[in-house]
Protein backbone atom coordinates (compact mmCIF):
# COMPACT_ATOMS: atom_id res chain seq x y z
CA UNK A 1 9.80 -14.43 -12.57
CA UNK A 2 12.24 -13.81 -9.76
CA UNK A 3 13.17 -14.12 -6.31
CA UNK A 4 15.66 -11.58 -4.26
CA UNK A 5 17.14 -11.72 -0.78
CA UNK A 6 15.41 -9.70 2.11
CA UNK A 7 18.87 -7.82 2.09
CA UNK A 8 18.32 -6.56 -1.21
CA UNK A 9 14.93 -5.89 -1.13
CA UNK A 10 15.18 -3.83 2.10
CA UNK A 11 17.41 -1.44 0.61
CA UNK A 12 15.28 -0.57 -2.10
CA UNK A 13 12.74 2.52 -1.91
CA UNK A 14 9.45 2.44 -2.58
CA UNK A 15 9.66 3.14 -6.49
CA UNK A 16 11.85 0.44 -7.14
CA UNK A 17 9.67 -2.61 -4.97
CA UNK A 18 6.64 -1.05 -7.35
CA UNK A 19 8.94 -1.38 -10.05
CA UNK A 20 10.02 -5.29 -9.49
CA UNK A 21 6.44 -6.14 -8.18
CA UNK A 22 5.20 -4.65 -11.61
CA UNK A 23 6.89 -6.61 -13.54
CA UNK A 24 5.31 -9.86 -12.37
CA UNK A 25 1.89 -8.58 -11.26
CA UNK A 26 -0.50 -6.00 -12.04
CA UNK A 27 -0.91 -4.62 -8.35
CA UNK A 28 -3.62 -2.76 -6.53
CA UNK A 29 -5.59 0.56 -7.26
CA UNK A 30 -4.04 2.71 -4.66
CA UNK A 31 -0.18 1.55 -6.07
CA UNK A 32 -1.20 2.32 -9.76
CA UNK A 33 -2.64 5.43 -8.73
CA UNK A 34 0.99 6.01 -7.34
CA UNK A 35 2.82 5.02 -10.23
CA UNK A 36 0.57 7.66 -12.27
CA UNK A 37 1.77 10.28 -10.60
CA UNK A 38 -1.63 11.38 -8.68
CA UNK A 39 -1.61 12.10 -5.09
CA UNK A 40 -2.83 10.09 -2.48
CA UNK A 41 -4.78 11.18 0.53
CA UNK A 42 -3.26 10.53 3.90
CA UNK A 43 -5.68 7.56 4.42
CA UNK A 44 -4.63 6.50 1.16
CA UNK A 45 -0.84 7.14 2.11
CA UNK A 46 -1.43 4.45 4.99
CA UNK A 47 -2.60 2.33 2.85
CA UNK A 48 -0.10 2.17 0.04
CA UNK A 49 2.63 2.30 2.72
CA UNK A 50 1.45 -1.05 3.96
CA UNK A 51 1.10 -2.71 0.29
CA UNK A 52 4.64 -1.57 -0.56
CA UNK A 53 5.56 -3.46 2.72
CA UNK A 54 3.65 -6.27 1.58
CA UNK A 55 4.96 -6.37 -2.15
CA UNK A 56 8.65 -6.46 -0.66
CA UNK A 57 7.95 -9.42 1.33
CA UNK A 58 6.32 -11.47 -1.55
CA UNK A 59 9.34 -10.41 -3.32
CA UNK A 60 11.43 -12.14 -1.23
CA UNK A 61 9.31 -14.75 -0.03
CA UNK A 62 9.89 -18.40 -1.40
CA UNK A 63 6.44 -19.50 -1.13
CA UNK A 64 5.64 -16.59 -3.16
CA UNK A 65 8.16 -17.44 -5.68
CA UNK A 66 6.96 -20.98 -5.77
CA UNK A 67 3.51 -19.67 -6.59
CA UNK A 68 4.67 -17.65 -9.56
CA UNK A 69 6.49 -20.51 -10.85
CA UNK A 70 3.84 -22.99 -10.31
CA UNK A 71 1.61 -20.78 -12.31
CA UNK A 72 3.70 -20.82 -14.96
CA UNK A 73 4.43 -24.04 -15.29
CA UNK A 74 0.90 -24.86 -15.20
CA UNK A 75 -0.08 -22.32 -17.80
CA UNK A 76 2.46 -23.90 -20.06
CA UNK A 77 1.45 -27.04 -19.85
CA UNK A 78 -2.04 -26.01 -20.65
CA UNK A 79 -1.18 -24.58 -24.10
């Protein structure tokens, strides 16, 4: 679990937010689908372009970050 500045985060391309976001969360179809290596449609394009947007501002964002770690914690405690 992890939390980067927008600076960072900005500079990265679109592999390496799916890469970070990955790591915490399983994403969406049309990003896996990416990741695989299969085209998208341009629909599709639209799409993913937005949820790549989207996964680099939960990256960065501190209520997202408190979410993760608030899940944690409480999945700890329950064991």
């Amino acid at each position: 679990m992890f939390s980067v500045g927008k600076n960072l985060s900005d500079g990265w391309d679109t592999d390496e937010v799916l890469r970070h976001y990955h790591k915490l969360h399983k994403g969406t179809l049309l990003p896996q689908k990416y990741v695989k290596g299969d085209e998208l449609s341009p629909g599709e394009r639209i799409t993913f372009d937005e949820t790549v947007e989207l996964y680099r501002q939960r990256l960065y964002g501190i209520s997202w970050f408190m979410r993760n770690l608030n899940e944690y914690i409480a999945r700890e405690a329950n064991k």
